[in-house]
C-alpha atoms as a PDB file:
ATOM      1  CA  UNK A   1       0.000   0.000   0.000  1.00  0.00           C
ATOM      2  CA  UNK A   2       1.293   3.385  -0.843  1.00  0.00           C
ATOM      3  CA  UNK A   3       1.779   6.159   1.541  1.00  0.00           C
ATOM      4  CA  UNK A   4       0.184   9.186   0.392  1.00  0.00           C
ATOM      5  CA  UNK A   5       0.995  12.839   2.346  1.00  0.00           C
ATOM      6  CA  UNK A   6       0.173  15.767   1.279  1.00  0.00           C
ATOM      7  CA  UNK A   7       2.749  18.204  -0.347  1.00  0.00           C
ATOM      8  CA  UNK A   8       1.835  21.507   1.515  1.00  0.00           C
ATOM      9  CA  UNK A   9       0.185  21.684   5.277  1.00  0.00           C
ATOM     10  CA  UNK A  10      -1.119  25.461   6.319  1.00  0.00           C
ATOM     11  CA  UNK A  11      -0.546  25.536  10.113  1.00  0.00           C
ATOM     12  CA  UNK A  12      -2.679  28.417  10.800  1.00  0.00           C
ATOM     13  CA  UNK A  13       0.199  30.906  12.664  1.00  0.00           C
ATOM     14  CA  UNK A  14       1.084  32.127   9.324  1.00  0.00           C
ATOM     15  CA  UNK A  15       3.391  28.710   9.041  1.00  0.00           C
ATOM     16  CA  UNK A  16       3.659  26.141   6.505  1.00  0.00           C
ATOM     17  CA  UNK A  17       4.985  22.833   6.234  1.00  0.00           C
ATOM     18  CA  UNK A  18       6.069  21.684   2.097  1.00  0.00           C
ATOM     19  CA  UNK A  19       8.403  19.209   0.649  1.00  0.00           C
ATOM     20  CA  UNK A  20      11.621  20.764  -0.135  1.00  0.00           C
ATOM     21  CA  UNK A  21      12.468  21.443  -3.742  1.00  0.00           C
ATOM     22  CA  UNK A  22      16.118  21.753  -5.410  1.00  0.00           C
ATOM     23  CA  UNK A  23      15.073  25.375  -5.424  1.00  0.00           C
ATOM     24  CA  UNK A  24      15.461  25.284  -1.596  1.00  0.00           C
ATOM     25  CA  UNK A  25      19.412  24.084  -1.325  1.00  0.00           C
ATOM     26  CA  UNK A  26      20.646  27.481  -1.052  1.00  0.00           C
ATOM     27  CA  UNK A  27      18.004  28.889   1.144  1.00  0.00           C
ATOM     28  CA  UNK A  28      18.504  25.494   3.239  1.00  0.00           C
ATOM     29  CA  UNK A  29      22.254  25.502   2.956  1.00  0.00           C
ATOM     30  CA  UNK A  30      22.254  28.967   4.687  1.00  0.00           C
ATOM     31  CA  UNK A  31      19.970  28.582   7.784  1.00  0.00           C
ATOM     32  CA  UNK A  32      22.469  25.277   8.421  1.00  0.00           C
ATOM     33  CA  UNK A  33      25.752  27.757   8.047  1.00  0.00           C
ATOM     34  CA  UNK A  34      23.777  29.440  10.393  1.00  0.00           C
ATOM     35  CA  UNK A  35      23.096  27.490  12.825  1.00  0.00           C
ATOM     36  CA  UNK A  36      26.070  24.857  13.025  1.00  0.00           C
ATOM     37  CA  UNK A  37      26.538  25.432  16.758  1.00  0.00           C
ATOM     38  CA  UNK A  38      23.384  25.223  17.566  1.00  0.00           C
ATOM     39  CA  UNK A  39      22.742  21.912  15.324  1.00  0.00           C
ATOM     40  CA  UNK A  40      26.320  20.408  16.164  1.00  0.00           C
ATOM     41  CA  UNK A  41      25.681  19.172  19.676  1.00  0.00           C
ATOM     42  CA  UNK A  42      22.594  17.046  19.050  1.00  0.00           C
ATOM     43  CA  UNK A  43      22.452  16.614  14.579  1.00  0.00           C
ATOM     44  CA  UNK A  44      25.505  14.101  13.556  1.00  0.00           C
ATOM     45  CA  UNK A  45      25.048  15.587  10.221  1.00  0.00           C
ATOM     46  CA  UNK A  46      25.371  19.011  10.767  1.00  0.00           C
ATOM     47  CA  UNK A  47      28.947  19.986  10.076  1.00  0.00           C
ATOM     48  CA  UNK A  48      30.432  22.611   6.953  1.00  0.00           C
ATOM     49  CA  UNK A  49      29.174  19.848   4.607  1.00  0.00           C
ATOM     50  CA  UNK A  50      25.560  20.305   5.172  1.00  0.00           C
ATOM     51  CA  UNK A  51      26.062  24.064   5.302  1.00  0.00           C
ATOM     52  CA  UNK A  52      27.541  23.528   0.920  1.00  0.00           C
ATOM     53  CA  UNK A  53      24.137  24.291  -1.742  1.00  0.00           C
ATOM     54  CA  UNK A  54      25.915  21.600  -3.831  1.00  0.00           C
ATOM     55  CA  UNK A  55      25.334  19.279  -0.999  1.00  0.00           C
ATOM     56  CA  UNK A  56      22.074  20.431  -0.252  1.00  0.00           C
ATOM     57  CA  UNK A  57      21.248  20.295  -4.027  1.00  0.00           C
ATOM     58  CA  UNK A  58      22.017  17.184  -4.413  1.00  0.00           C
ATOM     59  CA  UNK A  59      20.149  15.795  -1.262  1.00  0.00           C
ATOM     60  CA  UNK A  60      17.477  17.422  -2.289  1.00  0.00           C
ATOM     61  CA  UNK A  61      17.690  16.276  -5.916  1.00  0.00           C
ATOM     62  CA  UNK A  62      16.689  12.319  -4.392  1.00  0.00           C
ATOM     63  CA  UNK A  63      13.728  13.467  -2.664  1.00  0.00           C
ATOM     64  CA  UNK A  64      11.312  13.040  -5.552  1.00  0.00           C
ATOM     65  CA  UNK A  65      12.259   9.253  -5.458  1.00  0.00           C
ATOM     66  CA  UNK A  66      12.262   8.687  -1.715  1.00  0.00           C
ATOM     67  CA  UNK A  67       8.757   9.400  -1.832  1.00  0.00           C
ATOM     68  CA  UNK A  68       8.046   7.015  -4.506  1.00  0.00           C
ATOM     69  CA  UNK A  69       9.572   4.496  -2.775  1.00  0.00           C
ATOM     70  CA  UNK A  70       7.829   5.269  -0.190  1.00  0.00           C
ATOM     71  CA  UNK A  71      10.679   6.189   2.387  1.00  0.00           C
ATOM     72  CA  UNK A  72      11.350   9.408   3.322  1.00  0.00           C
ATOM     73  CA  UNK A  73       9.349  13.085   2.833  1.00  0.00           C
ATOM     74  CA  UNK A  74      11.453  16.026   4.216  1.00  0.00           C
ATOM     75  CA  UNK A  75       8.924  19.188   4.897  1.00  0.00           C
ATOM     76  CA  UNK A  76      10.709  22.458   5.226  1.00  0.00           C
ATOM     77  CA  UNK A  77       9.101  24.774   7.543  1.00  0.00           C
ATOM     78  CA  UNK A  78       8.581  28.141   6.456  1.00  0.00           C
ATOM     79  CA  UNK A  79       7.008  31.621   7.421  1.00  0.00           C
ATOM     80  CA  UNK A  80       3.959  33.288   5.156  1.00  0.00           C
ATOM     81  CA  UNK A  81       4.369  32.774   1.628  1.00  0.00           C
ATOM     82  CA  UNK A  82       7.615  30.674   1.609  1.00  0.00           C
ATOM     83  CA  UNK A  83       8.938  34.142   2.728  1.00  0.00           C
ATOM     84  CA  UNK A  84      11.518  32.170   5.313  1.00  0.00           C
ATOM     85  CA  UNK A  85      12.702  29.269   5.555  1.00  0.00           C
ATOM     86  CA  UNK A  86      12.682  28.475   9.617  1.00  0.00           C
ATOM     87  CA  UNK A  87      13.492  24.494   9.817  1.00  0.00           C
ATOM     88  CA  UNK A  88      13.310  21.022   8.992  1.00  0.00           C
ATOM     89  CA  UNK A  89      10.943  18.010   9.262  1.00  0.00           C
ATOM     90  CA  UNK A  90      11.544  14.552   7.660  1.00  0.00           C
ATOM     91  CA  UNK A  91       9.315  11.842   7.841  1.00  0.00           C
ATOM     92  CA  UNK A  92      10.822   8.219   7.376  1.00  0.00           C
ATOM     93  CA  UNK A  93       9.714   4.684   7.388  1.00  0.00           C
ATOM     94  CA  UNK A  94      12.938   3.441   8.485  1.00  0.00           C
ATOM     95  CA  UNK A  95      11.031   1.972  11.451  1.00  0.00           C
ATOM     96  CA  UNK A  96       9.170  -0.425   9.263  1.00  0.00           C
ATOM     97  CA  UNK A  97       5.769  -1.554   8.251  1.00  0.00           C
ATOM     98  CA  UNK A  98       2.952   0.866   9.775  1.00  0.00           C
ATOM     99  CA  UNK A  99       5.911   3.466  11.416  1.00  0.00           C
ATOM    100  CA  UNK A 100       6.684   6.906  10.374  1.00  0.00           C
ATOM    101  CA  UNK A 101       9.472   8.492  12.484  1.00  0.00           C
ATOM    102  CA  UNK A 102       9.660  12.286  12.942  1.00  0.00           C
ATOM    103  CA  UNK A 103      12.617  14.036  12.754  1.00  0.00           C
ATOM    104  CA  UNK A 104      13.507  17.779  12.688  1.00  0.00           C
ATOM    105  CA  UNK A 105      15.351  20.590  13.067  1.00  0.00           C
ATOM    106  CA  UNK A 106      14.503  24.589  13.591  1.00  0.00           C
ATOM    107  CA  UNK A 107      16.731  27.538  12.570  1.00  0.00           C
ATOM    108  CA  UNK A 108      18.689  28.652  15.793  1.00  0.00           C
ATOM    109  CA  UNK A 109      16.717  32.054  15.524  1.00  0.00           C
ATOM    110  CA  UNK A 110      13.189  29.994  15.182  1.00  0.00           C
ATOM    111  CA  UNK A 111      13.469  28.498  18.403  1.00  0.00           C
ATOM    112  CA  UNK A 112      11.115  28.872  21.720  1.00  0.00           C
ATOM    113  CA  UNK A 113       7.445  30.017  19.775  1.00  0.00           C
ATOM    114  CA  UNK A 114       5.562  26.654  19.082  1.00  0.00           C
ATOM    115  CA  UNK A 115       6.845  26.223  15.583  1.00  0.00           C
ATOM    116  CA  UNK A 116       8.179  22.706  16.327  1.00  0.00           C
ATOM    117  CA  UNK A 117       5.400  21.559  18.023  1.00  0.00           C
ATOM    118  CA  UNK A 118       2.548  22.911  15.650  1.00  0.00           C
ATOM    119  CA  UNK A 119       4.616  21.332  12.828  1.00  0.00           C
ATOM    120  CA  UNK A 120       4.691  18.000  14.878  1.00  0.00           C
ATOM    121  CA  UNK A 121       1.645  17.730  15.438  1.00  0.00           C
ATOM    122  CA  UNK A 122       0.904  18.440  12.066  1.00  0.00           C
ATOM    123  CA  UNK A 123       2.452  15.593  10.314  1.00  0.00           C
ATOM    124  CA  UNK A 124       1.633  13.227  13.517  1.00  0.00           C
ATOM    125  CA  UNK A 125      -2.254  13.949  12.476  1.00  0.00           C
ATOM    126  CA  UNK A 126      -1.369  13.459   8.894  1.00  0.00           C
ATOM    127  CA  UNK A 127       0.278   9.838   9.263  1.00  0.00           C
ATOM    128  CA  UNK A 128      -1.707   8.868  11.829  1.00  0.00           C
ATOM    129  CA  UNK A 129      -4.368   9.473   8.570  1.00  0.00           C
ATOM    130  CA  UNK A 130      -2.787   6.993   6.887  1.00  0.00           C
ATOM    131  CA  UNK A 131      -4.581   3.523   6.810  1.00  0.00           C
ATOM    132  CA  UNK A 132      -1.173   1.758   6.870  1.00  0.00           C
ATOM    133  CA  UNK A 133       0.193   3.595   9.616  1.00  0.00           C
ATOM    134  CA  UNK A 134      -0.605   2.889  13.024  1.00  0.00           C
ATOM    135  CA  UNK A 135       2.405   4.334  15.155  1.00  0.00           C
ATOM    136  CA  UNK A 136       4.134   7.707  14.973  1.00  0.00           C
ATOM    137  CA  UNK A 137       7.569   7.945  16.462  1.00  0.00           C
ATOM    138  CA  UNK A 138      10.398  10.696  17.386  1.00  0.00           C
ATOM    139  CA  UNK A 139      13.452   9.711  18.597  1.00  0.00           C
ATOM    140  CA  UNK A 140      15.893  11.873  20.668  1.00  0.00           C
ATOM    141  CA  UNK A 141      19.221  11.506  23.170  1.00  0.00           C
ATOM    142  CA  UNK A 142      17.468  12.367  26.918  1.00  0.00           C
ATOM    143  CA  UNK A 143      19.999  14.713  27.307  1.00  0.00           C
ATOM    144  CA  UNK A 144      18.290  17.063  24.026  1.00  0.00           C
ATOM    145  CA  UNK A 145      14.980  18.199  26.663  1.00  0.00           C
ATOM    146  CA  UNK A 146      14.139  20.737  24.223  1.00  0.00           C
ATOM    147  CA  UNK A 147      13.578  17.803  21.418  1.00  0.00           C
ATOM    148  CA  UNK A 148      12.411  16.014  24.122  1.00  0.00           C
ATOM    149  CA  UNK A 149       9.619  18.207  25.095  1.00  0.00           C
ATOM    150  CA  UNK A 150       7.999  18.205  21.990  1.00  0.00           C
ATOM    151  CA  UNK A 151       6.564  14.798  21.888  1.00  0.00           C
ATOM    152  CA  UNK A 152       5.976  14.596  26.069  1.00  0.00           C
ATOM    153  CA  UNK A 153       3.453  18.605  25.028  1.00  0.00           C
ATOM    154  CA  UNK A 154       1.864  16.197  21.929  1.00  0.00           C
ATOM    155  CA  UNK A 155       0.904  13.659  24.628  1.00  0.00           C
ATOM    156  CA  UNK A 156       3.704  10.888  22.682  1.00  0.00           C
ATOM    157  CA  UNK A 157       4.339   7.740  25.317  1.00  0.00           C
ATOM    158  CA  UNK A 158       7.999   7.464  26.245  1.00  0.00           C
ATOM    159  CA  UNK A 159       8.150   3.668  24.536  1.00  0.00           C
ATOM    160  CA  UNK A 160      11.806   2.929  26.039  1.00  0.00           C
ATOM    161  CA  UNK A 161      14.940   4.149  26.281  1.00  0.00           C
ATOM    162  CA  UNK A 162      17.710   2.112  23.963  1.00  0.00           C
ATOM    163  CA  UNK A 163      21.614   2.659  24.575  1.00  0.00           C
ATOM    164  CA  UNK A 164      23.797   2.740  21.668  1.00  0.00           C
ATOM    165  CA  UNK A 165      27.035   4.528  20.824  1.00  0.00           C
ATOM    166  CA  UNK A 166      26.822   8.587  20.881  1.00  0.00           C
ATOM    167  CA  UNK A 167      26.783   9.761  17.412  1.00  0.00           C
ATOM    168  CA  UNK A 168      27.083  13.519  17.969  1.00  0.00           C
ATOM    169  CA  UNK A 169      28.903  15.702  20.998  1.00  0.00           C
ATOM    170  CA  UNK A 170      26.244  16.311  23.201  1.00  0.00           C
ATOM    171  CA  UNK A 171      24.586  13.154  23.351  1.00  0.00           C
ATOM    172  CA  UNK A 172      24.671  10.468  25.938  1.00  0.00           C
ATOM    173  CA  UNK A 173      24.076   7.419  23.621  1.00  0.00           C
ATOM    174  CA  UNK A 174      20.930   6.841  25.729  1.00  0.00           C
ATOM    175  CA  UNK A 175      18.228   7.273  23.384  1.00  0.00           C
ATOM    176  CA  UNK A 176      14.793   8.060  23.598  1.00  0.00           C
ATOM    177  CA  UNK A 177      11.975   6.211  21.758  1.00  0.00           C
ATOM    178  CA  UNK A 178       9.011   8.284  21.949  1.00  0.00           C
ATOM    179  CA  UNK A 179       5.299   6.924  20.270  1.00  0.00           C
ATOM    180  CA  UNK A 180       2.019   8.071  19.193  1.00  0.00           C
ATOM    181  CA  UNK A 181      -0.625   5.328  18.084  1.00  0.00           C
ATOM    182  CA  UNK A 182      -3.938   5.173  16.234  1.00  0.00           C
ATOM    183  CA  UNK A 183      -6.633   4.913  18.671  1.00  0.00           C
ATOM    184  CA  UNK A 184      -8.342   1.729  17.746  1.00  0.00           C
ATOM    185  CA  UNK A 185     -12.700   3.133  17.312  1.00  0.00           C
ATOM    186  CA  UNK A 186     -14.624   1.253  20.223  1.00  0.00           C
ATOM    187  CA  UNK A 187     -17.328  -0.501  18.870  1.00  0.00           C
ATOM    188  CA  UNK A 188     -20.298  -0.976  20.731  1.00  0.00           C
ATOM    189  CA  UNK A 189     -22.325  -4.566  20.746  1.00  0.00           C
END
């Protein structure tokens, strides 16, 4: 069964969440540049690579496929219009069957005013849509609270916490495995 999401989601607070285009590697590449040491303690990725347009072109350039495959959407959140480009949002089925995993990232300046969650809780509500999906997941180190707090304000269940091997500087390796399910309708005899 394919796994249909929509391109563009209005979030109301003059907000939008829509797949990123090549057109958006140099917009994209910037807000990294700009916020490398913000991004560097928790984001493995997020070193003077990520910060290129030719990388960020050519990421970009694979996205088209991803979602025909069925893998991976990455949403870039921006202000009005597509005025301002103001983070990040990926969802991936690398958690198998009837999983979507959200991941994301905000500009450093974006931080602190909702945009995270609204845009969370956005594309929880869309997957959750989804007949094959029945579990929504984030994933963060414990020792990122502000990731962290996202999922616990959505009402997400911490599922477990799983060690494994830090991957960037300010992580502990103990990793958090937060969920959101499909509430099953009652039926009534």
């Amino acid at each position: 069964m394919s796994i249909s999401l929509p391109e563009r989601i209005e979030l109301g607070v003059d907000t939008n969440l829509r797949w990123m285009t090549v057109d958006d590697a140099e917009t994209i590449a910037h807000a990294v540049g700009e916020s490398l040491d913000h991004l560097k303690p928790w984001m493995p990725w997020a070193d003077a690579q990520s910060a290129d347009v030719g990388f960020q072109r050519g990421r970009l350039r694979n996205q088209p496929q991803q979602r025909e495959r069925d893998e991976e959407w990455q949403y870039g959140l921006f202000t009005g219009d597509d005025d301002a480009f103001i983070g990040a949002f990926g969802l991936m089925t690398r958690r198998g069957p009837g999983k979507l995993e959200i991941g994301y990232w905000l500009h450093v300046d974006a931080g602190n005013r909702g945009h995270a969650t609204r845009a969370a809780q956005a594309l929880t509500e869309a997957g959750l849509r989804i007949e094959s999906i029945d579990r929504m997941i984030i994933v963060c180190d414990e020792a990122n609270v502000r990731s962290a707090a996202i999922p616990k304000r959505l009402g997400y269940t911490l599922e477990r916490v799983e060690e494994r091997p830090p991957e960037a500087p300010g992580e502990t390796g103990r990793t958090q495995i937060w969920i959101a399910e499909r509430i099953a309708p009652t039926t009534t005899p």
